[in-house]
Protein backbone atom coordinates (compact mmCIF):
# COMPACT_ATOMS: atom_id res chain seq x y z
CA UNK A 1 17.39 -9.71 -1.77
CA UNK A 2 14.74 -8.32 -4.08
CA UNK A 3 12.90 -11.34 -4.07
CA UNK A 4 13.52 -12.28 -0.98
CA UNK A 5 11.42 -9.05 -0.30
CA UNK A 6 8.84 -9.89 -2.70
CA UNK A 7 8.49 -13.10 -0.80
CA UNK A 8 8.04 -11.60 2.12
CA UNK A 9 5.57 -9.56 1.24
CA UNK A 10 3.43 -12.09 -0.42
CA UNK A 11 3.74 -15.05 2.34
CA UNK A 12 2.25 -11.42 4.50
CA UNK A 13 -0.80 -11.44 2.03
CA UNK A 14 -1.55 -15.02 2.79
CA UNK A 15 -1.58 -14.41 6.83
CA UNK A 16 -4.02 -11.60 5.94
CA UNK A 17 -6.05 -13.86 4.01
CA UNK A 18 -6.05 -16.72 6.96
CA UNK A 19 -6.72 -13.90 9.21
CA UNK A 20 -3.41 -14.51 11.07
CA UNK A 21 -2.52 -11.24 11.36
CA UNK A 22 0.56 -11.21 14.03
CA UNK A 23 1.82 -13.51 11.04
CA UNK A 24 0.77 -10.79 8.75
CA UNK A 25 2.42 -7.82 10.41
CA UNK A 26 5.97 -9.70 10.83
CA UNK A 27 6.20 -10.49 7.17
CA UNK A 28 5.00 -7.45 6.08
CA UNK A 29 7.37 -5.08 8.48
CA UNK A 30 10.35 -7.81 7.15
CA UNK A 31 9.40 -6.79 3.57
CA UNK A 32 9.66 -3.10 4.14
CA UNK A 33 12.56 -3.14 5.71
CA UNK A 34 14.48 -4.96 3.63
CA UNK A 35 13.27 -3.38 0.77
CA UNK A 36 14.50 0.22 2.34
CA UNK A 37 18.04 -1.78 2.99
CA UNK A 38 18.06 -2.23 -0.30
CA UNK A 39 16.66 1.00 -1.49
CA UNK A 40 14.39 -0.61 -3.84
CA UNK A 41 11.69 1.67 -3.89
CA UNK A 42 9.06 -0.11 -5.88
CA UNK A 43 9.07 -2.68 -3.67
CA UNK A 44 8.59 0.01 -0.73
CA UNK A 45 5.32 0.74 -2.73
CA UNK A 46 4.04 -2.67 -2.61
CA UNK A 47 5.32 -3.04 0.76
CA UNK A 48 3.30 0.29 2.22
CA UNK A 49 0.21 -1.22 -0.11
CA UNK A 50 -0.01 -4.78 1.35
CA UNK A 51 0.36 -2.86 5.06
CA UNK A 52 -2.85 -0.68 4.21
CA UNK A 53 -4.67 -4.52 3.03
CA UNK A 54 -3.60 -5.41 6.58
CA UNK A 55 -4.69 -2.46 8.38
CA UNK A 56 -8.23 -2.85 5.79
CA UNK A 57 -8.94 -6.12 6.78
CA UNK A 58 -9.48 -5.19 10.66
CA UNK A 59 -11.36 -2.05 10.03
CA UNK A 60 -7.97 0.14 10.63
CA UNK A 61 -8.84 2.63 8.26
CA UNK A 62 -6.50 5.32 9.34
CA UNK A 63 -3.74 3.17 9.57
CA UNK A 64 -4.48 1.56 6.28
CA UNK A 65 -4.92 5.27 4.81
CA UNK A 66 -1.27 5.96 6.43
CA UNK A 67 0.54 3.09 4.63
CA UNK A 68 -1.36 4.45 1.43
CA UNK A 69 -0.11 7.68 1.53
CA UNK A 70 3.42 6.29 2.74
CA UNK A 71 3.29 4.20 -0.74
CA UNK A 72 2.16 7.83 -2.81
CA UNK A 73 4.84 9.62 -1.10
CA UNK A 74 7.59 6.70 -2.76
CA UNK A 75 4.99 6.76 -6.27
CA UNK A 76 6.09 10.31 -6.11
CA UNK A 77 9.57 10.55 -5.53
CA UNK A 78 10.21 8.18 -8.65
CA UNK A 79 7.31 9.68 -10.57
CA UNK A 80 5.61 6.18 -11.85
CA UNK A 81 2.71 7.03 -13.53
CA UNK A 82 1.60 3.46 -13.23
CA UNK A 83 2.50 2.81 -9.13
CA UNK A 84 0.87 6.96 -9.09
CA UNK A 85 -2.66 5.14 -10.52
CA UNK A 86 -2.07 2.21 -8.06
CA UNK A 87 -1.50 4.65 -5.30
CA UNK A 88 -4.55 6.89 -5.60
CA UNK A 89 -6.57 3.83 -6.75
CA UNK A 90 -6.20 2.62 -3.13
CA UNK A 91 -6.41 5.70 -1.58
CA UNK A 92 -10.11 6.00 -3.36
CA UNK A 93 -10.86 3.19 -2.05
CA UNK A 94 -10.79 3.52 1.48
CA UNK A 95 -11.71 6.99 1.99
CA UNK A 96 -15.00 5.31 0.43
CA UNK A 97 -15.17 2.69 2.84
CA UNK A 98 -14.80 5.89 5.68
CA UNK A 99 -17.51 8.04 3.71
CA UNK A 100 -14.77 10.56 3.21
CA UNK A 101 -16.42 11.78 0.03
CA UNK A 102 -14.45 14.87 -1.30
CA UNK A 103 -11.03 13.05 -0.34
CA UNK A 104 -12.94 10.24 -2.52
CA UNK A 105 -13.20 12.62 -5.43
CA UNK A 106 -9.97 14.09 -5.13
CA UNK A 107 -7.92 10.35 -5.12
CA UNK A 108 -10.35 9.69 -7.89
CA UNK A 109 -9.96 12.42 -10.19
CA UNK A 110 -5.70 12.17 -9.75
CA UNK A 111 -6.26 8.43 -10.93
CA UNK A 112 -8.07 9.11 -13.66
CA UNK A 113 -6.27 12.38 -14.72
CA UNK A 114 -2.85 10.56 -15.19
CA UNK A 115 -4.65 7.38 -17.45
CA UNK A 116 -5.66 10.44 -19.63
């Protein structure tokens, strides 16, 4: 079922990348549930991730910053350095694209303070 998941997920990235984004959101919500059926929270990460790429891609920025922090709340509970990085690395990222500076720096500086 894991890779059934992981399938999921991914045939979601290519709907965002055609634009087909009813496609999109049906694959993606498919992914996350069955990866919560399944408890596999890693794949919850990537899930919540590929959501906030959906929500991105038509200017949702709140509900792409929502999936994001959905995905650091998971990082967290299994305390993955790596899917931590990933996490914050995202979360960067779109409070630039809002102009959300000092939530900017903050994301930033957790990144970079657990490469260290």
């Amino acid at each position: 079922k894991k890779e059934i998941a992981l399938s999921f997920n991914n045939i979601g990235d290519v709907f965002i990348a055609t634009q087909s984004y009813d496609s999109a959101a049906y694959y993606l919500q498919k992914a996350i549930l069955l990866n919560k059926e399944i408890s596999n929270i890693s794949g919850l990460i990537d899930g919540y991730l590929m959501y906030s790429k959906y929500w991105i891609h038509q200017n949702r920025f709140d509900s792409a910053l929502a999936a994001q922090q959905h995905a650091l709340q998971y990082a967290k509970e299994i305390n993955s350095p790596p899917l931590l990085i990933r996490c914050y690395r995202e979360l960067a990222n779109t409070y630039r694209k809002t102009g959300n500076a000092s939530a900017f720096l903050a994301s930033t500086n957790s990144y970079i303070a657990l490469e260290d």
